[in-house]
Protein backbone atom coordinates (compact mmCIF):
# COMPACT_ATOMS: atom_id res chain seq x y z
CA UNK A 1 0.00 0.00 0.00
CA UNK A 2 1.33 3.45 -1.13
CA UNK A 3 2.04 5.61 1.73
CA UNK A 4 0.24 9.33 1.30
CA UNK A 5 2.30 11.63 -0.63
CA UNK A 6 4.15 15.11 1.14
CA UNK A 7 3.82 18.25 -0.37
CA UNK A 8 4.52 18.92 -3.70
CA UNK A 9 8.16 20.90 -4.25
CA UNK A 10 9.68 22.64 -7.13
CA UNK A 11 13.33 22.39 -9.18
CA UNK A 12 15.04 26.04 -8.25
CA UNK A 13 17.79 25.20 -10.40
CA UNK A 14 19.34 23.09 -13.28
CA UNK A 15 23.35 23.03 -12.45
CA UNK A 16 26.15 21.44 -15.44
CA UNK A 17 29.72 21.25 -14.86
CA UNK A 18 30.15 21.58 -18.58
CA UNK A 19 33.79 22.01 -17.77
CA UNK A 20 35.49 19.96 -15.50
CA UNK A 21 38.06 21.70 -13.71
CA UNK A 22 41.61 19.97 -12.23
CA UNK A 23 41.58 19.10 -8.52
CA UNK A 24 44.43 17.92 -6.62
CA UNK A 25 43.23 14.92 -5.47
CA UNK A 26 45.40 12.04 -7.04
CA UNK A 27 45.59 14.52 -10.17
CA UNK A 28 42.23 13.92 -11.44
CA UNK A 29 39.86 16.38 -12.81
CA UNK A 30 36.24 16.53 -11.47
CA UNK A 31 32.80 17.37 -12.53
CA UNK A 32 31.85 18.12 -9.24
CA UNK A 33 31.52 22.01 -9.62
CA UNK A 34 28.10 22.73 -11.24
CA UNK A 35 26.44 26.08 -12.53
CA UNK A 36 23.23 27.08 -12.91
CA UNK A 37 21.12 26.84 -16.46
CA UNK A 38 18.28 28.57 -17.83
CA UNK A 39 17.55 26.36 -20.78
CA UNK A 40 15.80 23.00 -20.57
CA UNK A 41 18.27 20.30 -19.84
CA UNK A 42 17.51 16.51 -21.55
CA UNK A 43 17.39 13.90 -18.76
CA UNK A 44 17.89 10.33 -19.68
CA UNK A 45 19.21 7.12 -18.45
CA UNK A 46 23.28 7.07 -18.55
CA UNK A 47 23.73 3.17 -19.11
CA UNK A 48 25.11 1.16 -15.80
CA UNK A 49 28.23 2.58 -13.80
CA UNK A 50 31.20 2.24 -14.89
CA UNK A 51 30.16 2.86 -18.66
CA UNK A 52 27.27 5.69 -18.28
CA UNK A 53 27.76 9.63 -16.72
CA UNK A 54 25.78 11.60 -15.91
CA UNK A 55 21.91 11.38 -16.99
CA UNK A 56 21.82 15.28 -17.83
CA UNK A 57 22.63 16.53 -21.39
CA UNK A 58 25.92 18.47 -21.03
CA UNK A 59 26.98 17.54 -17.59
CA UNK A 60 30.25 16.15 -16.95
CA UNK A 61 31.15 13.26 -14.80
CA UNK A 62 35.58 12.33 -15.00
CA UNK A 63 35.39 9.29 -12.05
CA UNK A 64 32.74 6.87 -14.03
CA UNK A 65 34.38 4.13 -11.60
CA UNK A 66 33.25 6.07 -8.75
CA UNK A 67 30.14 8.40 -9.66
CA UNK A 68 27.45 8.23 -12.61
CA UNK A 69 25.71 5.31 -14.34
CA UNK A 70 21.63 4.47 -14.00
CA UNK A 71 21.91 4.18 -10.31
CA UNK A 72 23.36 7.80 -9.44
CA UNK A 73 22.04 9.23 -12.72
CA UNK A 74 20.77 12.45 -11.51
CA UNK A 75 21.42 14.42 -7.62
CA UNK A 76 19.52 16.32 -5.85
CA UNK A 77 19.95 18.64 -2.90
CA UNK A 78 17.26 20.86 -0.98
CA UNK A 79 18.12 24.57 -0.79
CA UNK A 80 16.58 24.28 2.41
CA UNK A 81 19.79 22.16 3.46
CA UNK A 82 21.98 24.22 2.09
CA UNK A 83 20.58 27.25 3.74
CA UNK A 84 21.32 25.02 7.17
CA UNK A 85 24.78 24.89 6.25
CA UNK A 86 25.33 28.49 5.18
CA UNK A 87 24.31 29.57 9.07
CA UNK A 88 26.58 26.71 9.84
CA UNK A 89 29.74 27.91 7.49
CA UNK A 90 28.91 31.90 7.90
CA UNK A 91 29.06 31.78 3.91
CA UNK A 92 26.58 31.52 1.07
CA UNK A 93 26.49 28.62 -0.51
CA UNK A 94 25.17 28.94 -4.53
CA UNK A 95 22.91 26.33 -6.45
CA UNK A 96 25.40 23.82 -7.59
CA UNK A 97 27.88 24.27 -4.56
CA UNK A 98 27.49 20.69 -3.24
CA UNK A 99 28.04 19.35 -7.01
CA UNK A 100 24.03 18.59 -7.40
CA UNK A 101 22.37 18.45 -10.85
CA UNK A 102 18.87 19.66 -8.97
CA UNK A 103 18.41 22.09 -6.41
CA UNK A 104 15.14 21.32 -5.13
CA UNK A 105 12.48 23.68 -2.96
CA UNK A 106 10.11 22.04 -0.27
CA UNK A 107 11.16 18.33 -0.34
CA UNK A 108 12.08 16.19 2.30
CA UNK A 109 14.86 14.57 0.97
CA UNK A 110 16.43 13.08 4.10
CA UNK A 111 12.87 11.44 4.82
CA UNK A 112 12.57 10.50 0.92
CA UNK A 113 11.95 6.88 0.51
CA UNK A 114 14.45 4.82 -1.80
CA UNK A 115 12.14 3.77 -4.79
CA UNK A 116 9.62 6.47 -4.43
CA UNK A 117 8.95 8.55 -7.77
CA UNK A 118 9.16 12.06 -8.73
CA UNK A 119 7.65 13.34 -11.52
CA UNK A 120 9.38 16.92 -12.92
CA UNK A 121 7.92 18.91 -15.05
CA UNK A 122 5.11 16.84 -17.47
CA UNK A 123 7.29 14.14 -18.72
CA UNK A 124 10.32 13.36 -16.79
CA UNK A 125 9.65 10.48 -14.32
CA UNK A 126 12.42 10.30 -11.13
CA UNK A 127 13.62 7.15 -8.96
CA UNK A 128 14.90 8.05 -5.95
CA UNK A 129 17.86 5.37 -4.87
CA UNK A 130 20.53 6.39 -2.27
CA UNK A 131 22.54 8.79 -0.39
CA UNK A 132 25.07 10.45 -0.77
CA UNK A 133 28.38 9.60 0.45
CA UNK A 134 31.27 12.18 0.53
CA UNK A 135 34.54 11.88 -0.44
CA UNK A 136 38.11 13.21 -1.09
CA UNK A 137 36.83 15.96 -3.96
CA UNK A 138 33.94 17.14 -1.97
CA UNK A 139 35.91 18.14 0.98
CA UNK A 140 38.83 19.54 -1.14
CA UNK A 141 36.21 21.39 -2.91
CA UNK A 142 34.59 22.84 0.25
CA UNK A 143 37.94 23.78 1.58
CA UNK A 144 36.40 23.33 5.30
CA UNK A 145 38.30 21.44 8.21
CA UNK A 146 37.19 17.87 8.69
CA UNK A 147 33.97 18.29 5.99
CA UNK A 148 33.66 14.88 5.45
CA UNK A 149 32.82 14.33 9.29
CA UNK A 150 31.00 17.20 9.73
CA UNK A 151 28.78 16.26 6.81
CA UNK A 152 28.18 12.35 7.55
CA UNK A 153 27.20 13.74 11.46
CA UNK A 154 24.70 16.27 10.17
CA UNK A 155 23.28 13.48 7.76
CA UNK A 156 21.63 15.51 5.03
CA UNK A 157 23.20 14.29 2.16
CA UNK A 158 20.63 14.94 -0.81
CA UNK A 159 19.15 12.04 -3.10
CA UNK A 160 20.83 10.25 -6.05
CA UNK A 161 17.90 9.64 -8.85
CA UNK A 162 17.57 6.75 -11.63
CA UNK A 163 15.40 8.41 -14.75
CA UNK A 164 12.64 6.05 -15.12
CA UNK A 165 10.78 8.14 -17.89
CA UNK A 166 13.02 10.27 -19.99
CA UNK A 167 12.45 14.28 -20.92
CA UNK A 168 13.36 17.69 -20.32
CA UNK A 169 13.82 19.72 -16.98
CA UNK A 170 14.44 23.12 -16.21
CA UNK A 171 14.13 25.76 -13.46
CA UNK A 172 10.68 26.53 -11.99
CA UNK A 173 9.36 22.48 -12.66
CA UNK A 174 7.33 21.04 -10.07
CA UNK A 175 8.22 18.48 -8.20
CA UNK A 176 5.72 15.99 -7.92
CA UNK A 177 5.81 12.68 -5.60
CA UNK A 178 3.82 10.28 -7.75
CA UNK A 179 4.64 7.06 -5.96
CA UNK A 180 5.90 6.22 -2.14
CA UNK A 181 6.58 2.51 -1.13
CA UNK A 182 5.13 1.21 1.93
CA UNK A 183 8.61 0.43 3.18
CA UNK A 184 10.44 2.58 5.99
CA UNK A 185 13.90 2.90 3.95
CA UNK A 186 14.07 6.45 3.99
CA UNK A 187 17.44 8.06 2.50
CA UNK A 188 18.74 9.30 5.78
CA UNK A 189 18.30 5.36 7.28
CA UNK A 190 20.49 4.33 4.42
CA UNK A 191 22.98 7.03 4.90
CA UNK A 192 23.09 6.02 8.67
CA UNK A 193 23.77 2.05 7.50
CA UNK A 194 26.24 3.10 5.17
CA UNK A 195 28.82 4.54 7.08
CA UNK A 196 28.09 4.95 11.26
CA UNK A 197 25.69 2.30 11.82
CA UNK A 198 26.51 -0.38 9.99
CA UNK A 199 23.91 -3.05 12.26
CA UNK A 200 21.23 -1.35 10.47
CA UNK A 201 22.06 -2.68 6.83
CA UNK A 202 19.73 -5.36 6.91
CA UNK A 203 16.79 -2.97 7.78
CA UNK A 204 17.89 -1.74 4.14
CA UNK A 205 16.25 -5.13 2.49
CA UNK A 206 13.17 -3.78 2.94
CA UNK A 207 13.75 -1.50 -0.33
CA UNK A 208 13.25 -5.16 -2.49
CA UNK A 209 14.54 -4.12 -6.27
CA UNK A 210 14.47 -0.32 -5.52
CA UNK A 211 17.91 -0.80 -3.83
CA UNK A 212 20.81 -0.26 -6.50
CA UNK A 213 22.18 -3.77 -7.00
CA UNK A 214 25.89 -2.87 -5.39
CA UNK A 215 23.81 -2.14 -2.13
CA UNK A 216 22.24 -5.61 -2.26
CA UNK A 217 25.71 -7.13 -3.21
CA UNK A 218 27.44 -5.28 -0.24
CA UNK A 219 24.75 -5.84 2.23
CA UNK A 220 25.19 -9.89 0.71
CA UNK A 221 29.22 -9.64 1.70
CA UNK A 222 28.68 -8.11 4.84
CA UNK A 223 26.25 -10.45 6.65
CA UNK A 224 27.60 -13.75 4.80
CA UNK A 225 28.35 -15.89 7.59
């Protein structure tokens, strides 16, 4: 049984990293610094990791070992979250600063469910599937002392998307939560398993097919006796 829908929310922005810029970090370049668009970006599957980017036309993604593919196709983060962390830095914090593709108004994405669907716009049809987890870039980026803590302890980490139905998105879209599973698996659960408590990974087989397939194959490893 589908669980009642929240609130409906909006896309504020449409951020590219149309050129990836150098980062120190084992001399790689990154994608992870994205701007703002006015035009309508395409959204479409990216074809599995490893292989596929990013699922936006025009957006760049340099570690496809790491980041990209169907499974991490599209992120989101809520302004709301990054307006918590601008009182929390004492610095503004632009759409795109995190390295998110959507910058979303009024979603919960912390309490999003893994599997639940957005719909964006009229066409484009969104899977939520995990967390975020940060890393090496993201804390070089942010140029903050000991981000990557900081950030796993305050536990808003934004929402990594699969494109279910392709199309177009652009600033000003609504946001609209078509589907929620009757599962508990919110996103800020699975962050939670993934790196401080890792007891609750089981709790994340609720999720059935909606978890990405490494999750399942992790969760496997882990509690193979």
């Amino acid at each position: 049984m589908d669980l009642p829908p929240p609130p409906h929310g909006r896309l504020l922005s449409v951020n590219l990293a149309a050129s990836p810029r150098h980062t120190d970090v084992k001399q790689q370049s990154t994608g992870i610094g994205k701007l703002p668009v006015a035009h309508p970006v395409q959204v479409s599957a990216p074809g599995p990791k490893g292989v596929g980017g990013s699922g936006l036309a025009g957006d760049a993604v340099c570690d496809l070992r790491n980041h990209g593919g169907d499974d991490q196709a599209v992120y989101a983060y809520a302004r709301e979250d990054l307006d918590w962390w601008e009182r929390e830095l004492g610095r503004e914090l632009p759409a795109g600063m995190f390295g998110e593709n959507l910058t979303t108004a009024g979603l919960d994405l912390t309490g999003a469910l893994v599997g639940e669907r957005w719909r964006v716009g009229g066409r484009t049809l969104l899977q939520v599937t995990s967390p975020r987890i940060p890393c090496e870039v993201f804390a070089q980026k942010m140029d903050e002392a000991h981000w990557v803590k900081r950030f796993t302890e305050h536990g808003a980490t934004g929402a990594y998307l699969r494109v279910v139905e392709p199309g177009p998105v652009r600033a000003g879209d609504p946001v609209t939560i078509e589907h929620r599973p009757g599962h508990q698996v919110t996103l800020g659960l699975f962050f939670r398993a993934a790196t401080r408590e890792p007891h609750l990974l089981g709790e994340l087989l609720a999720a059935g097919d909606a978890l990405p397939q490494e999750t399942r194959d992790y969760i496997a490893r882990r509690t193979r006796v």
